[in-house]
N, C-alpha and C. Protein backbone atom coordinates (compact mmCIF):
# COMPACT_ATOMS: atom_id res chain seq x y z
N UNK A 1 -36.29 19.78 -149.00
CA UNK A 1 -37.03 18.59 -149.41
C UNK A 1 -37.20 18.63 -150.93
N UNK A 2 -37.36 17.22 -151.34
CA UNK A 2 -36.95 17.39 -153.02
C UNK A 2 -38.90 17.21 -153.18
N UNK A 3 -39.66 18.93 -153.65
CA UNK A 3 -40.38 18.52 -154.13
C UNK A 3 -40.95 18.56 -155.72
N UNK A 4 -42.18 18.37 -155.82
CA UNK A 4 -42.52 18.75 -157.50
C UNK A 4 -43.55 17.87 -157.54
N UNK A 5 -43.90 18.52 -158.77
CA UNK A 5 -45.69 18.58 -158.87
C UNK A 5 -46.35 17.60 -159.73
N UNK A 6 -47.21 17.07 -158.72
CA UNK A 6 -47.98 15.73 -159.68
C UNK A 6 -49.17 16.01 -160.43
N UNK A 7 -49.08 15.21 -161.58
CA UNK A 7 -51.00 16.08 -162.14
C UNK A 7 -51.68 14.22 -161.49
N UNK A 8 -52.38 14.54 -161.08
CA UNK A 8 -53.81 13.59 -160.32
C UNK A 8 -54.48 13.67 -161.45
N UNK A 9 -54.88 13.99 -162.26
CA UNK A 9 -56.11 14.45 -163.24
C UNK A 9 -55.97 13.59 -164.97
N UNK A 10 -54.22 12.97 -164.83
CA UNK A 10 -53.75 12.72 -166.33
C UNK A 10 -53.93 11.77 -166.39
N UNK A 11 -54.24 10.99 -165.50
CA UNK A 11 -54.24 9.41 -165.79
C UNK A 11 -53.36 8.84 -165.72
N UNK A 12 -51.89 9.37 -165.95
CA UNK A 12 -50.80 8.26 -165.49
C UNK A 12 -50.38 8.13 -164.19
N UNK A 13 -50.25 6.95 -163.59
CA UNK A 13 -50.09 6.89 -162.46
C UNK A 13 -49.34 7.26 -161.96
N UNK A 14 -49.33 7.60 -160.31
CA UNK A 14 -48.65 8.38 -159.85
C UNK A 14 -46.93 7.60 -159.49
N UNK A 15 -46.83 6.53 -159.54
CA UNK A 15 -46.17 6.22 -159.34
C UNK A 15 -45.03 6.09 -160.61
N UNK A 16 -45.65 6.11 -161.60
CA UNK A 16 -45.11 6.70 -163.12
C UNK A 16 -44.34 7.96 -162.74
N UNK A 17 -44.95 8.68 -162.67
CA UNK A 17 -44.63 10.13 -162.68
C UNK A 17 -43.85 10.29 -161.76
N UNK A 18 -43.68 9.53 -160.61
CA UNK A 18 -42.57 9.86 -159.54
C UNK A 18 -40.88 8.99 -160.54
N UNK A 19 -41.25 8.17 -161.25
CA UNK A 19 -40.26 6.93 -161.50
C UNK A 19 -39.61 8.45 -162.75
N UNK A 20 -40.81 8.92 -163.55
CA UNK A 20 -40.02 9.61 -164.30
C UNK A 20 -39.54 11.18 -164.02
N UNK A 21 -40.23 11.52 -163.04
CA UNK A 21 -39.44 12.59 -162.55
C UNK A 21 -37.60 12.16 -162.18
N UNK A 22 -37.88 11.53 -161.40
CA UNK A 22 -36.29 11.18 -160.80
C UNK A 22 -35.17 10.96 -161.90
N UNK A 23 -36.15 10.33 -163.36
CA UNK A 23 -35.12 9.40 -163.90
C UNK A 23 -34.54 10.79 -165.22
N UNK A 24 -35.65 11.83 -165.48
CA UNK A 24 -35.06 13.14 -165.87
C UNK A 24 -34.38 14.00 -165.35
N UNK A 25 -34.55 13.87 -163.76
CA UNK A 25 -33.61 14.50 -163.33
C UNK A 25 -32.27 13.88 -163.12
N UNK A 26 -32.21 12.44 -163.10
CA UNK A 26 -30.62 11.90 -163.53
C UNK A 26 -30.22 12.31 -164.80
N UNK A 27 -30.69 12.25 -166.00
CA UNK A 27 -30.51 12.75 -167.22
C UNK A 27 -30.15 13.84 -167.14
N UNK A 28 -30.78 14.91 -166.64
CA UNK A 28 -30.50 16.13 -166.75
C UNK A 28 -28.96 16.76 -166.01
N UNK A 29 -29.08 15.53 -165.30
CA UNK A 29 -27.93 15.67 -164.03
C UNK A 29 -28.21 16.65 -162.99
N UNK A 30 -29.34 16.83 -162.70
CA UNK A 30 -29.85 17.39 -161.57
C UNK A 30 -29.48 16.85 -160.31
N UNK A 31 -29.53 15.24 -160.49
CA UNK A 31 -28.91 14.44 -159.78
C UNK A 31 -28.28 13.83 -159.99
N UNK A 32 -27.18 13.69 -159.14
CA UNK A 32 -25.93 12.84 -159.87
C UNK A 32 -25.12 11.63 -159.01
N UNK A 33 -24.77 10.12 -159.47
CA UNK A 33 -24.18 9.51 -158.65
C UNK A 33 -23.78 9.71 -157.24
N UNK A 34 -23.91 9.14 -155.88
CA UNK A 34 -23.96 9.11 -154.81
C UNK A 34 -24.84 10.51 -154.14
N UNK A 35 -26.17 11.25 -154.82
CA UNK A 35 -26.85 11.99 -154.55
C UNK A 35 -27.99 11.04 -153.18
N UNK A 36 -29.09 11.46 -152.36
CA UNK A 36 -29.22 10.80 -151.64
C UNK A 36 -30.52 11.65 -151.77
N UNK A 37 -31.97 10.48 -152.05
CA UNK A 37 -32.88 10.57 -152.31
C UNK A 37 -33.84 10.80 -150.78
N UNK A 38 -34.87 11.49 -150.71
CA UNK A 38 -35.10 11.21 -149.65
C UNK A 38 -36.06 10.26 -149.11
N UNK A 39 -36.65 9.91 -147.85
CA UNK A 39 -36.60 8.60 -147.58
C UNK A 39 -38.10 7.93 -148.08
N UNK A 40 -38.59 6.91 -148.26
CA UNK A 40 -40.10 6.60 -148.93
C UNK A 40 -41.26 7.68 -148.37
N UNK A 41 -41.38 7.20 -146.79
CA UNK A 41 -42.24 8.09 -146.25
C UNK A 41 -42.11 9.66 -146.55
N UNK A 42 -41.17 9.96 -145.87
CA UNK A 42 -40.90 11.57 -146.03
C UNK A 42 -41.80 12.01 -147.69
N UNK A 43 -40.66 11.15 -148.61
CA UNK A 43 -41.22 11.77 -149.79
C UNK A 43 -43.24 11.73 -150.09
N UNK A 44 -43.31 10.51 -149.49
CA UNK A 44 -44.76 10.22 -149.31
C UNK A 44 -45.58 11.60 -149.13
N UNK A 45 -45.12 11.87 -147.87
CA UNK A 45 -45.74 12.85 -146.78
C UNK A 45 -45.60 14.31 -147.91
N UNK A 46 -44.51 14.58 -147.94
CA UNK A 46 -44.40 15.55 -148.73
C UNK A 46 -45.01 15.59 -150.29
N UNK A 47 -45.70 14.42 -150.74
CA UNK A 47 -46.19 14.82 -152.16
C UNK A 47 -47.77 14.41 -151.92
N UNK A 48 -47.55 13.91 -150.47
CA UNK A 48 -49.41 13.87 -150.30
C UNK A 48 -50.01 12.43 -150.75
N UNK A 49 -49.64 11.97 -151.12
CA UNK A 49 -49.25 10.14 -151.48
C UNK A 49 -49.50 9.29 -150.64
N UNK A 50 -49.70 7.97 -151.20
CA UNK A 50 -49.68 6.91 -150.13
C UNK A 50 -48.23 6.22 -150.24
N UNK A 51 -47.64 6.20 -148.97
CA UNK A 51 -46.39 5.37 -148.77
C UNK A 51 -46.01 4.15 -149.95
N UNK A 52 -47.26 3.54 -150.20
CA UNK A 52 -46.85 2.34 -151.00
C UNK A 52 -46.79 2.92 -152.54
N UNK A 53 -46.85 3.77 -152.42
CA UNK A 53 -47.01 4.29 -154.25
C UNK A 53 -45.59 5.05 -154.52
N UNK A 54 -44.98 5.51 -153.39
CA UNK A 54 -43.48 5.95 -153.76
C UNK A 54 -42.79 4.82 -153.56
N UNK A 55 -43.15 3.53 -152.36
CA UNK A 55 -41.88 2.44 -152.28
C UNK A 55 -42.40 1.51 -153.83
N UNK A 56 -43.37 1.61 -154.90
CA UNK A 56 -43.59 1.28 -156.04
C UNK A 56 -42.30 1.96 -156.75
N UNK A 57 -42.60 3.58 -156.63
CA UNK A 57 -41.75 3.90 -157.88
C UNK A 57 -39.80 3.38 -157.61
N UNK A 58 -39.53 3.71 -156.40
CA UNK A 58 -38.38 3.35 -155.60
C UNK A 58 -37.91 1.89 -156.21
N UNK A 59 -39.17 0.85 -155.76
CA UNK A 59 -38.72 -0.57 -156.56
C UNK A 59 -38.39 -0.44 -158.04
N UNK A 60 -39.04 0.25 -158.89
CA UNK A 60 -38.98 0.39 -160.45
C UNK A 60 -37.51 0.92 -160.67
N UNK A 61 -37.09 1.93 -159.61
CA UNK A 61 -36.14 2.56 -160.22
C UNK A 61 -34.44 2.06 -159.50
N UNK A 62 -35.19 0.89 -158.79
CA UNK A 62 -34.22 0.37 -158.15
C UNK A 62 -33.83 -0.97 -159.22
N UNK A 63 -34.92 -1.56 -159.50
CA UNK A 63 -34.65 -2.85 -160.81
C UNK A 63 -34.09 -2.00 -162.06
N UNK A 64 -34.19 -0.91 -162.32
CA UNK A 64 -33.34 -0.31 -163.48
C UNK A 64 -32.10 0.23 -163.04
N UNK A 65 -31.66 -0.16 -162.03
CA UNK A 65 -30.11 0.36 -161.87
C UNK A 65 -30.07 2.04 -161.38
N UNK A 66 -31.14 2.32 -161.32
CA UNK A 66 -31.01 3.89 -161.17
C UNK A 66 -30.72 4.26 -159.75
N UNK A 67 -31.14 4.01 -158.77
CA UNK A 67 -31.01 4.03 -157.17
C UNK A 67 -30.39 2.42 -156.74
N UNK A 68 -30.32 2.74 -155.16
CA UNK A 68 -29.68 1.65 -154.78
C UNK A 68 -30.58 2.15 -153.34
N UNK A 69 -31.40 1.28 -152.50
CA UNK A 69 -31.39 1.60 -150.89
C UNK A 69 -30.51 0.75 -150.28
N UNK A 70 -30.10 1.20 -149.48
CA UNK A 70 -28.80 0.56 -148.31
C UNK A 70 -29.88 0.39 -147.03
N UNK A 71 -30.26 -0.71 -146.20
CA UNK A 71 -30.72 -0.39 -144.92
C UNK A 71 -30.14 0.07 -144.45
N UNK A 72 -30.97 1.57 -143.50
CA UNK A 72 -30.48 2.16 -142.08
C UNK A 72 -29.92 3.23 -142.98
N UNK A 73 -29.35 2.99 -143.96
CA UNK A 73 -28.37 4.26 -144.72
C UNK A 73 -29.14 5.21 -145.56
N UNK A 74 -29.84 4.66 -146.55
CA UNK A 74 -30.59 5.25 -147.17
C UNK A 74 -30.76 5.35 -148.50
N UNK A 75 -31.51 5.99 -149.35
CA UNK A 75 -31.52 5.54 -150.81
C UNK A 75 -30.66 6.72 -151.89
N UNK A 76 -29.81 5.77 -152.27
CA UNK A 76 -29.01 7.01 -153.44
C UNK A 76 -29.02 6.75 -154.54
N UNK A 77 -28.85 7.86 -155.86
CA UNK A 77 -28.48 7.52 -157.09
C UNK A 77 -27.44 7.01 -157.39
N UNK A 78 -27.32 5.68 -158.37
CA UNK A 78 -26.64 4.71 -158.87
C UNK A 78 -25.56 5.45 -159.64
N UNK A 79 -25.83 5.37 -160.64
CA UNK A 79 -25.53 6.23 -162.10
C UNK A 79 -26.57 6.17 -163.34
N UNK A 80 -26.05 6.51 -164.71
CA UNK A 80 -27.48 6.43 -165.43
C UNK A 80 -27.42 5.19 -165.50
N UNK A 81 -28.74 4.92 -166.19
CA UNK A 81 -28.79 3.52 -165.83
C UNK A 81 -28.33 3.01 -167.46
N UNK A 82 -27.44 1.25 -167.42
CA UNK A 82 -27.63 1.10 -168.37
C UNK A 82 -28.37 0.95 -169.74
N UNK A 83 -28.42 1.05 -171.14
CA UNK A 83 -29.34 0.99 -171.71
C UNK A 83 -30.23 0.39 -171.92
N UNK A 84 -30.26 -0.96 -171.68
CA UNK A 84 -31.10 -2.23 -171.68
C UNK A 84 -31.80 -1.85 -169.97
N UNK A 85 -31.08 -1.64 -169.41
CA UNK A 85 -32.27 -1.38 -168.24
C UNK A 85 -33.22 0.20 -168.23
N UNK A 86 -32.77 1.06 -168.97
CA UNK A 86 -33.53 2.21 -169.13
C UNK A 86 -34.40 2.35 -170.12
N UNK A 87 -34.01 0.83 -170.86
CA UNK A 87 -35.60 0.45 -172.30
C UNK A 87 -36.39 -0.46 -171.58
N UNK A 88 -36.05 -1.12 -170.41
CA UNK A 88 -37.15 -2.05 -169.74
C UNK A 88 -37.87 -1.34 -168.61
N UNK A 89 -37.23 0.11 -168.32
CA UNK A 89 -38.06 0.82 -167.45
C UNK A 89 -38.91 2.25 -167.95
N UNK A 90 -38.28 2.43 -169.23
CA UNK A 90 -39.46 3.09 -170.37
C UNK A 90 -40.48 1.78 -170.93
N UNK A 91 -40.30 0.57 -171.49
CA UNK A 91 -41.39 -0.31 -171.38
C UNK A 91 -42.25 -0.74 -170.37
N UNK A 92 -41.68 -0.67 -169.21
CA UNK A 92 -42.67 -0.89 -167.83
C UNK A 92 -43.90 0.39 -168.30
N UNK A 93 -42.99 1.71 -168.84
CA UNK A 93 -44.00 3.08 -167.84
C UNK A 93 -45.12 2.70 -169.55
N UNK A 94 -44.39 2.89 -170.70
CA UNK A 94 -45.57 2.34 -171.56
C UNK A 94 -46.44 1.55 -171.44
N UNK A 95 -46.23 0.09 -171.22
CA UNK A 95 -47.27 -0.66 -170.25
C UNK A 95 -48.40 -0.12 -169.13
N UNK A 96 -47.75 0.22 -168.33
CA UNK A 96 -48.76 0.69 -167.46
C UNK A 96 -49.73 2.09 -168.23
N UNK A 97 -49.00 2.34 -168.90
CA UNK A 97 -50.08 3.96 -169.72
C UNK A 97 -51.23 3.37 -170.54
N UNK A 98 -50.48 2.42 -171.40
CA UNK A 98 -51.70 1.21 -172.01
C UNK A 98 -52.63 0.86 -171.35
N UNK A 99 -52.27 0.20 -170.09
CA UNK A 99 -53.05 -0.31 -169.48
C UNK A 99 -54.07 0.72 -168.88
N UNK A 100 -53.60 1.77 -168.49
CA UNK A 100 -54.43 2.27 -168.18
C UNK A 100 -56.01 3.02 -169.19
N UNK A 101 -55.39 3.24 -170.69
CA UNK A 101 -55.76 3.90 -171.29
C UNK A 101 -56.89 2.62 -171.64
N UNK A 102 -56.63 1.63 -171.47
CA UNK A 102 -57.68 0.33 -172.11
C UNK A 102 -58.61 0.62 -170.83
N UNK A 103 -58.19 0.13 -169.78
CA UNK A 103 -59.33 0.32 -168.42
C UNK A 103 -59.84 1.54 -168.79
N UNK A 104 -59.90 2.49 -169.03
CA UNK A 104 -60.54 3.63 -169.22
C UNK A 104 -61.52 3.39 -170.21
N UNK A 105 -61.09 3.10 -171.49
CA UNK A 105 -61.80 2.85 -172.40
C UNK A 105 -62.76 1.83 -172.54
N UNK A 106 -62.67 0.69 -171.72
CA UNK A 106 -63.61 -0.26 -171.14
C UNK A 106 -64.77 0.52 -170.47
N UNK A 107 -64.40 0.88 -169.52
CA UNK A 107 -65.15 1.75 -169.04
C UNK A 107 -66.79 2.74 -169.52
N UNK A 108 -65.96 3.52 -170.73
CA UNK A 108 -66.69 3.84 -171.60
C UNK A 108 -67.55 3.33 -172.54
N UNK A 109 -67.35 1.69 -172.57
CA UNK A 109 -67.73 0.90 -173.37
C UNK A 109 -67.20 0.74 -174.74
N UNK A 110 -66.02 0.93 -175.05
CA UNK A 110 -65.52 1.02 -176.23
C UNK A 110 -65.00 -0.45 -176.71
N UNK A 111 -64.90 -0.64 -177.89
CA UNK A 111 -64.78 -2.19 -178.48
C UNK A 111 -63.37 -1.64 -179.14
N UNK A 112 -62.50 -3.04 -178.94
CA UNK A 112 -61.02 -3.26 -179.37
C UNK A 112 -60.83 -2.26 -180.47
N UNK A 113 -62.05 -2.60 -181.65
CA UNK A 113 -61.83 -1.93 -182.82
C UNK A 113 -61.86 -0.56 -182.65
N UNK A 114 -63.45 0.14 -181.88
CA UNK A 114 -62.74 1.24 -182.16
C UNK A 114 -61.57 2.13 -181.28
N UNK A 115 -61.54 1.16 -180.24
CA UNK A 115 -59.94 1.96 -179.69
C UNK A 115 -59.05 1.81 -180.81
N UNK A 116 -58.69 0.46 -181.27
CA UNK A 116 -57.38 0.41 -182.04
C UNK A 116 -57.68 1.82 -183.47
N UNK A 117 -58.77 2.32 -184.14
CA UNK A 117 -59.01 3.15 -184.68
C UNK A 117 -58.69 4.24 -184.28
N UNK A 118 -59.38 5.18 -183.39
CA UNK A 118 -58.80 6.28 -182.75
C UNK A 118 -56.82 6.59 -182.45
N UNK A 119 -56.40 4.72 -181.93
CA UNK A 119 -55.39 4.80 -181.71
C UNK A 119 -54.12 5.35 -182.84
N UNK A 120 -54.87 4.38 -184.13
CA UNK A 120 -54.58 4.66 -185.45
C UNK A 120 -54.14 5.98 -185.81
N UNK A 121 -55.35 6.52 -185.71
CA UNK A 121 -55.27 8.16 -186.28
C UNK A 121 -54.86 8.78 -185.54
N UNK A 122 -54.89 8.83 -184.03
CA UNK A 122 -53.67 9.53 -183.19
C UNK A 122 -52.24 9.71 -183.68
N UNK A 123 -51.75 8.29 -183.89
CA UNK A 123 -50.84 7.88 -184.58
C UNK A 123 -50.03 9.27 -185.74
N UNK A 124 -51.36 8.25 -186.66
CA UNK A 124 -51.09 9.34 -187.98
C UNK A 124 -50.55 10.84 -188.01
N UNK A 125 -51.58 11.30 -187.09
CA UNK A 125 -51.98 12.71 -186.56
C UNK A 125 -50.09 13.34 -186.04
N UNK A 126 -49.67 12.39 -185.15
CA UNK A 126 -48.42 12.41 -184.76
C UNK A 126 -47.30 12.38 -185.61
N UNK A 127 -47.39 11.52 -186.74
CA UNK A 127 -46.32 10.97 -187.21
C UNK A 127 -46.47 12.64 -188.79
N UNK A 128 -47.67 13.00 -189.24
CA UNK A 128 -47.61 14.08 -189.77
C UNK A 128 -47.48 15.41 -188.99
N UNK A 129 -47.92 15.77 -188.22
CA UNK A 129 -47.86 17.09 -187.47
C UNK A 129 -46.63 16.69 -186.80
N UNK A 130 -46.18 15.66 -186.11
CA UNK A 130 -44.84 15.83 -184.84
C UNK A 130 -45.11 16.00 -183.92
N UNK A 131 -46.66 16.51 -183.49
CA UNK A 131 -47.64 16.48 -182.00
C UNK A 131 -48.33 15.54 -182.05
N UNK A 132 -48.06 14.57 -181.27
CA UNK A 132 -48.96 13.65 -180.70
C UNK A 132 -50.88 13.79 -180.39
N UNK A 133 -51.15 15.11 -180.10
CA UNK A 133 -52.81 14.98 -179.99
C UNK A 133 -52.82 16.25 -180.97
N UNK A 134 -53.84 16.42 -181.54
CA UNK A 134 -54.54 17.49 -182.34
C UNK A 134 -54.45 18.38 -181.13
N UNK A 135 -54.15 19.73 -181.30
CA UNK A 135 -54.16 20.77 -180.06
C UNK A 135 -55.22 21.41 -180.11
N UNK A 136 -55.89 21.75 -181.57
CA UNK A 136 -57.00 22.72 -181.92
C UNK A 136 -58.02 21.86 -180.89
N UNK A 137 -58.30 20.67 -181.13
CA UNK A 137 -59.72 20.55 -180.71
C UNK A 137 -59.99 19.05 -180.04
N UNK A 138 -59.02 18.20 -180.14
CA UNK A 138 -58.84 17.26 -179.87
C UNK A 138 -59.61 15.96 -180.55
N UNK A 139 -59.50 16.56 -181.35
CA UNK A 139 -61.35 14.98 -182.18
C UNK A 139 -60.26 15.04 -183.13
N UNK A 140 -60.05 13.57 -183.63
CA UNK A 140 -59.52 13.71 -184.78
C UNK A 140 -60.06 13.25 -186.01
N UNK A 141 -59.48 13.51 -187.21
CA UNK A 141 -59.62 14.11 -188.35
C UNK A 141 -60.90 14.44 -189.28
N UNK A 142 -62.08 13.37 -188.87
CA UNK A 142 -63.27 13.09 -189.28
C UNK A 142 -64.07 14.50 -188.31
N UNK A 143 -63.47 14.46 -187.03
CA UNK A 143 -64.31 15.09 -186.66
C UNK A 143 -65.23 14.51 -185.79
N UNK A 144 -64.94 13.38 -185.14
CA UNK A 144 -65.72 12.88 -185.01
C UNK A 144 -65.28 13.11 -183.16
């Protein structure tokens, strides 16, 4: 059984994380053209999931060319997917990370501004270091 490990705890959805597991392991060629995925449920059952959250990632990775399901036959890898469909299914998974990261931040009560601030200096933080979050401590630069 094809398994591997979800973090519950990161915030990206799980159905993210199934879309990009699969789609690194085509890259990697772990899996390769006419490979044969296994079936929604099964995989369900086996990652502890709800059925509708793997036939989610399945649809995503089926509109990017990456799989194909056949009724009765079953679901296989395509090939990689073309490029225009593997930038509209890295923009889907950005989208949904946004989205999530705003609902969160609502949550907390945070105002546009100072998300887009924090977002800012994340940014920065990234584009000088080459790591995306501060590792030391996670507050960035003020300290705050």
């Amino acid at each position: 059984m094809m398994s591997f490990e979800l973090d519950f705890r990161s915030g990206i959805p799980i159905y993210i994380q199934v879309v990009e597991h699969f789609r690194q392991m085509v890259l990697r060629g772990d899996l390769k053209p006419g490979d044969q995925l296994p079936t929604v449920r099964s995989l369900a059952l086996d990652l502890r999931v709800n059925f509708n959250t793997i036939a989610r990632a399945y649809r995503l990775l089926d509109e990017a060319g990456i799989i194909s399901t056949q009724q009765g036959r079953g679901t296989y890898i395509l090939s990689l997917p073309p490029p225009e469909m593997a930038g509209e299914l890295r923009r889907t998974s950005l989208k949904s990370l946004a989205n999530q990261v705003l609902l969160d931040a609502s949550r907390l009560g945070a105002s546009s501004d100072e998300i887009m601030e924090i977002l800012r200096d994340q940014i920065n933080h990234w584009k000088e270091t080459g790591t995306p979050v501060n590792p030391e401590n996670k507050k960035d630069h003020r300290g705050e």
